[in-house]
C-alpha atoms as a PDB file:
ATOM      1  CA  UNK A   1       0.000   0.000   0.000  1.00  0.00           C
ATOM      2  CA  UNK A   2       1.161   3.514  -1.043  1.00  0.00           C
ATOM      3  CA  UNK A   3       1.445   5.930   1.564  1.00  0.00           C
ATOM      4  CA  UNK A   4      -1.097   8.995   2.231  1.00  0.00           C
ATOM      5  CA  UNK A   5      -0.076  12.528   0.375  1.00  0.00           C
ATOM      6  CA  UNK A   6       1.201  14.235   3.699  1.00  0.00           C
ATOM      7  CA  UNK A   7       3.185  11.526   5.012  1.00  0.00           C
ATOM      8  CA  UNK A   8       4.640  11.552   1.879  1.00  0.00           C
ATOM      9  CA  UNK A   9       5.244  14.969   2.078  1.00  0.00           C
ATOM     10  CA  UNK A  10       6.531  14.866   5.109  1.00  0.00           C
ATOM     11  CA  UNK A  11       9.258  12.020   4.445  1.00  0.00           C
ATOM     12  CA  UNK A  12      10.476  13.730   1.393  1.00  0.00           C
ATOM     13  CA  UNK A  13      11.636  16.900   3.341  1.00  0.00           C
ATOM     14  CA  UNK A  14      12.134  16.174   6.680  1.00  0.00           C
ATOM     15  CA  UNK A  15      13.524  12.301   6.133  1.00  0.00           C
ATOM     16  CA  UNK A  16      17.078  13.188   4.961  1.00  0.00           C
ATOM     17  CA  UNK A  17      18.793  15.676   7.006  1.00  0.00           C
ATOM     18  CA  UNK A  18      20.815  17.210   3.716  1.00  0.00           C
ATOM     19  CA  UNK A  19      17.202  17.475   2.142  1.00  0.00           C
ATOM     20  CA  UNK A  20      15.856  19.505   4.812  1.00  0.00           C
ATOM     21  CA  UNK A  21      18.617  21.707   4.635  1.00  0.00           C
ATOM     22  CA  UNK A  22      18.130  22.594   1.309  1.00  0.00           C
ATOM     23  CA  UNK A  23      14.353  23.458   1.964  1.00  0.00           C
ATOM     24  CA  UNK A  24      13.495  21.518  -1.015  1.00  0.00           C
ATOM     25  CA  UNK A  25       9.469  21.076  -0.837  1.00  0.00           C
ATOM     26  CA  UNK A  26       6.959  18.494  -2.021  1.00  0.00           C
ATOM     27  CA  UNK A  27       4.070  21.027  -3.864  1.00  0.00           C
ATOM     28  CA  UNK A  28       2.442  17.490  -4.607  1.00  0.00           C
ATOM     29  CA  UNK A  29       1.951  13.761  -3.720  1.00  0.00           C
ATOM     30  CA  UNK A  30      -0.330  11.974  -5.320  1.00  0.00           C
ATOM     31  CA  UNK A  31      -0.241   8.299  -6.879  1.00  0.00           C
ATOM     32  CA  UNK A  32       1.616   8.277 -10.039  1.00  0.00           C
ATOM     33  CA  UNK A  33       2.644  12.115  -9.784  1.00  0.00           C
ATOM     34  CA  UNK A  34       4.826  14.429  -7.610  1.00  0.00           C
ATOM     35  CA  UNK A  35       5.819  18.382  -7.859  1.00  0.00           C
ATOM     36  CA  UNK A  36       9.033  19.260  -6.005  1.00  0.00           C
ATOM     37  CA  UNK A  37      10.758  22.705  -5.644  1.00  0.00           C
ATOM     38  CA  UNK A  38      14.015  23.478  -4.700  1.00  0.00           C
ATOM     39  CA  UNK A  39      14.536  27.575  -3.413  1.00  0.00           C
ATOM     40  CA  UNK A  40      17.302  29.553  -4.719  1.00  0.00           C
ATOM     41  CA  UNK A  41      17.970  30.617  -1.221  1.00  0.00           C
ATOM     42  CA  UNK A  42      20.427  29.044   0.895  1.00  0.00           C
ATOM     43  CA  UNK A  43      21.142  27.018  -2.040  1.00  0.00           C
ATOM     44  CA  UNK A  44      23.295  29.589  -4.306  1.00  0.00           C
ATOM     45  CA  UNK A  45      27.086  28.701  -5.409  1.00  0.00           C
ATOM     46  CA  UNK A  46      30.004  31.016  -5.855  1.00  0.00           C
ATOM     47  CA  UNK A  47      28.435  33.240  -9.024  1.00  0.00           C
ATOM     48  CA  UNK A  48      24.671  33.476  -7.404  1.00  0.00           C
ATOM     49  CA  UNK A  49      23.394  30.619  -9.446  1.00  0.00           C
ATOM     50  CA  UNK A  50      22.062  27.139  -8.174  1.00  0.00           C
ATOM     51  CA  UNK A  51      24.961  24.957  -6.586  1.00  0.00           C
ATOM     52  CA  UNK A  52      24.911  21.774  -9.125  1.00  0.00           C
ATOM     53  CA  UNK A  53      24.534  19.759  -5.827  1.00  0.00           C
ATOM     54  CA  UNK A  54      20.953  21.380  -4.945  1.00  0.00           C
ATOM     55  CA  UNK A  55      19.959  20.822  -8.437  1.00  0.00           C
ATOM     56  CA  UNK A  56      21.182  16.848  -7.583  1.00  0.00           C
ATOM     57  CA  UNK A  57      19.119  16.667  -5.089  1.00  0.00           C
ATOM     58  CA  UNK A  58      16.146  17.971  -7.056  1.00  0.00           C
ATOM     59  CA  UNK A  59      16.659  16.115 -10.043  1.00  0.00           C
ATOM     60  CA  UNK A  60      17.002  12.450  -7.524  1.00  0.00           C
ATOM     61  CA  UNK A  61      14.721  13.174  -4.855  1.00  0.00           C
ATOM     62  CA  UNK A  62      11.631  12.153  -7.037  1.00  0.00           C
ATOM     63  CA  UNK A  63      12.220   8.460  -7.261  1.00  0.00           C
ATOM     64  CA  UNK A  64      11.538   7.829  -4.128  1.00  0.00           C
ATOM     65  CA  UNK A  65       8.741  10.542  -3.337  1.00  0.00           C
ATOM     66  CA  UNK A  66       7.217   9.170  -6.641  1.00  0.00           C
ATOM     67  CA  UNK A  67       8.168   5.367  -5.463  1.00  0.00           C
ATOM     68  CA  UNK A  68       5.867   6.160  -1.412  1.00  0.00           C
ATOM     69  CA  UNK A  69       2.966   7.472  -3.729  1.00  0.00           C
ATOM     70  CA  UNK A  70       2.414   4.826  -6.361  1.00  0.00           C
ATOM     71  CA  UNK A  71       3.864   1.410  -4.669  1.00  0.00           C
ATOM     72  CA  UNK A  72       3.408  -0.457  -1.719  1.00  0.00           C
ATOM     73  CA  UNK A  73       6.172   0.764   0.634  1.00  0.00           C
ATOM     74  CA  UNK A  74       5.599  -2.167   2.946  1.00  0.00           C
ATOM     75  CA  UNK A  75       6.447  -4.951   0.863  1.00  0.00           C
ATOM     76  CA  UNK A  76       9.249  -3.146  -1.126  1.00  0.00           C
ATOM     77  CA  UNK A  77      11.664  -0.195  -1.115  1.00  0.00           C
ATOM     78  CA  UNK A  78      13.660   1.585  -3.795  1.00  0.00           C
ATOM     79  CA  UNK A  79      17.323   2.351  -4.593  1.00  0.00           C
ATOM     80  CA  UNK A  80      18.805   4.319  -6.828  1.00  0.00           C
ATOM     81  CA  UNK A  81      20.983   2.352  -9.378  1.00  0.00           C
ATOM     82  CA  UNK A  82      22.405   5.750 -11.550  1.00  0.00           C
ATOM     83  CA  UNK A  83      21.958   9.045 -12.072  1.00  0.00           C
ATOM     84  CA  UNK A  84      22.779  10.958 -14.641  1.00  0.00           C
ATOM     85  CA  UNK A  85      22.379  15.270 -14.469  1.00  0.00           C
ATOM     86  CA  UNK A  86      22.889  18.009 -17.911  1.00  0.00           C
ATOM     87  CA  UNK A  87      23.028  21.442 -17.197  1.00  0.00           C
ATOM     88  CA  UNK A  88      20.989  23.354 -19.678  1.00  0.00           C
ATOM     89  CA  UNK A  89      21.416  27.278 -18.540  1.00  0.00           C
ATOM     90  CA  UNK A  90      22.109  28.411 -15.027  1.00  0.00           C
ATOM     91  CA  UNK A  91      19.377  28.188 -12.329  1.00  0.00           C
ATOM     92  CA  UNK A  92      18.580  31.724 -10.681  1.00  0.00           C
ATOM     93  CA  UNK A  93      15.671  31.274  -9.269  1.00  0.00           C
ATOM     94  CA  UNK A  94      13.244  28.558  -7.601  1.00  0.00           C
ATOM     95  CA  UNK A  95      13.737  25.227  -9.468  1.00  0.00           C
ATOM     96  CA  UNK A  96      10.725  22.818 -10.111  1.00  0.00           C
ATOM     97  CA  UNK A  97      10.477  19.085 -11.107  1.00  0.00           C
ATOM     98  CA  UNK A  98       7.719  16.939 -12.124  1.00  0.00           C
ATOM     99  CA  UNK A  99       7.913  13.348 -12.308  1.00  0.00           C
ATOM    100  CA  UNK A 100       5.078  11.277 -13.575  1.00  0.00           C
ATOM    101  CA  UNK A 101       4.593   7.087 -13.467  1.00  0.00           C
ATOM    102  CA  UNK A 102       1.406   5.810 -15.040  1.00  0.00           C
ATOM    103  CA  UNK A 103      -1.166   3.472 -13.761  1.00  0.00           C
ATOM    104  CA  UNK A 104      -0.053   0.891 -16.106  1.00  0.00           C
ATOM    105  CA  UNK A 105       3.624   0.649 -15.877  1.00  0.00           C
ATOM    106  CA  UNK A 106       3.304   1.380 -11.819  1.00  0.00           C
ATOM    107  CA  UNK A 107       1.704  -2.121 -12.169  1.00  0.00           C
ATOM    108  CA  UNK A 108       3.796  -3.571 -14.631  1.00  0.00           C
ATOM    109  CA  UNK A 109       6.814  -2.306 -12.401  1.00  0.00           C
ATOM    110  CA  UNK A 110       4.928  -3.934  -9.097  1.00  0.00           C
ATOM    111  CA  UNK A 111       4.695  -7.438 -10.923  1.00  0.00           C
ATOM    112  CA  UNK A 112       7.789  -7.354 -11.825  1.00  0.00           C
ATOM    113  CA  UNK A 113       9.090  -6.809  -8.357  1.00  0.00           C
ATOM    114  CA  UNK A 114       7.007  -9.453  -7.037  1.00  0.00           C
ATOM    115  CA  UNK A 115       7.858 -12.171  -9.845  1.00  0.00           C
ATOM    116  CA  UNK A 116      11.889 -11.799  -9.585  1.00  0.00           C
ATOM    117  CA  UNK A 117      11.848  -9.727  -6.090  1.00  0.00           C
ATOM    118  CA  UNK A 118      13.216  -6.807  -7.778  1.00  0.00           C
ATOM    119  CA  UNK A 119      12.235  -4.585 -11.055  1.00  0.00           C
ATOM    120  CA  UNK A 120      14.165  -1.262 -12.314  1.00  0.00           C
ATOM    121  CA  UNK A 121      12.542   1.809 -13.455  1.00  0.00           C
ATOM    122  CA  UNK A 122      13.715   4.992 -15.624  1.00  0.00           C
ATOM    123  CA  UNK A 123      13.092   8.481 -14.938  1.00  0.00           C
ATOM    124  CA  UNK A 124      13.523  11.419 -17.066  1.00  0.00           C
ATOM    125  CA  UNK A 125      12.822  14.684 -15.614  1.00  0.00           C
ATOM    126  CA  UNK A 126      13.173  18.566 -16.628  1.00  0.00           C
ATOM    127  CA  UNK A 127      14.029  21.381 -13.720  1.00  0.00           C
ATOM    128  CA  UNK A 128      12.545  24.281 -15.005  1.00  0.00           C
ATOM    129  CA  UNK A 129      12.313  27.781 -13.145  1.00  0.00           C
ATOM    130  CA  UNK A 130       8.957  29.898 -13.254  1.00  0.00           C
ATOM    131  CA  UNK A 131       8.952  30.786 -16.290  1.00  0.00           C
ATOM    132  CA  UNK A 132       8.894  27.297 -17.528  1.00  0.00           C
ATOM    133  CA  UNK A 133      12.857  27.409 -18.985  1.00  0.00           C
ATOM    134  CA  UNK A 134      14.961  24.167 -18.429  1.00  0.00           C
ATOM    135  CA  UNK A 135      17.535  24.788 -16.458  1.00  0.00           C
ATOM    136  CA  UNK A 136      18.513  20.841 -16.657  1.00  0.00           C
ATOM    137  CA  UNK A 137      17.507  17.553 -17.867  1.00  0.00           C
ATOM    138  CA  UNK A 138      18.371  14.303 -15.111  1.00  0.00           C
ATOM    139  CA  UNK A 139      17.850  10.387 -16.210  1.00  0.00           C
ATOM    140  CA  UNK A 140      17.577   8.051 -13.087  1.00  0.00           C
ATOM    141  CA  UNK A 141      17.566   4.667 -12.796  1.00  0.00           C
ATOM    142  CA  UNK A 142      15.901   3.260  -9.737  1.00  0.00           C
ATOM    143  CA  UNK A 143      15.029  -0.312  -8.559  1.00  0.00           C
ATOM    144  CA  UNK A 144      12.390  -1.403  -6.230  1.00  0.00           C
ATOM    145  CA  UNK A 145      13.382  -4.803  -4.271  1.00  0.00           C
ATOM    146  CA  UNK A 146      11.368  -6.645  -2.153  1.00  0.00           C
ATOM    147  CA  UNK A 147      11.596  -6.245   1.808  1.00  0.00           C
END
């Protein structure tokens, strides 16, 4: 069983203590579907821009926000396998992600994982800024094993 929105929420910022730091916030958490930003503030490198490591962060947080809101977090957990992060254009503002799964490869995925007790995944994301610009494009790799 996935977990509820705000628990979700709540893992994905306050969880990891580097995450927390970075005030990186989940906008959304829903099955299939999460929104995270990452502020400018606190998070700025040597010429004002976003450090590469906050944009990191950003761009690898997802899998597992994504992984407590679409699979069942008590029979499996997830990993990261590689990750993979191109700069576009520097970040000088508030950084968003979106990362989507749907319905029908979250299931494919979960049978997977329960057939061979483990089943990788792919992410691609954009960071954009506000005005909808891509700042950079990540490519994870994830696996969910069974507990």
């Amino acid at each position: 069983m996935s977990m509820p929105s705000e628990l979700v929420r709540q893992l994905t910022e306050e969880q990891i203590a580097f995450v927390q730091r970075s005030g990186l916030k989940a906008e959304v958490a829903e099955p299939g579907f999460v929104r995270l930003r990452m502020p400018l503030a606190g998070n700025q490198n040597h010429i004002g821009s976003m450090y590469a490591g906050a944009l990191f962060t950003l761009a690898e947080i997802p899998g597992g926000a994504l992984f407590m809101t679409s699979f069942d977090v008590q029979r499996f957990y997830p990993i990261v396998k590689e990750m993979n992060l191109r700069f576009r254009r520097p970040a000088t503002g508030d950084i968003l992600v979106e990362a989507r799964l749907p319905a029908e490869q979250i299931a494919e995925i979960s049978a997977r994982a329960l057939a061979e007790g483990k089943a990788d995944y792919r992410l691609e994301l954009e960071l954009k800024d506000a005005g909808g610009e891509v700042v950079a494009v990540s490519q994870g790799l994830y696996q969910m094993r069974r507990r």
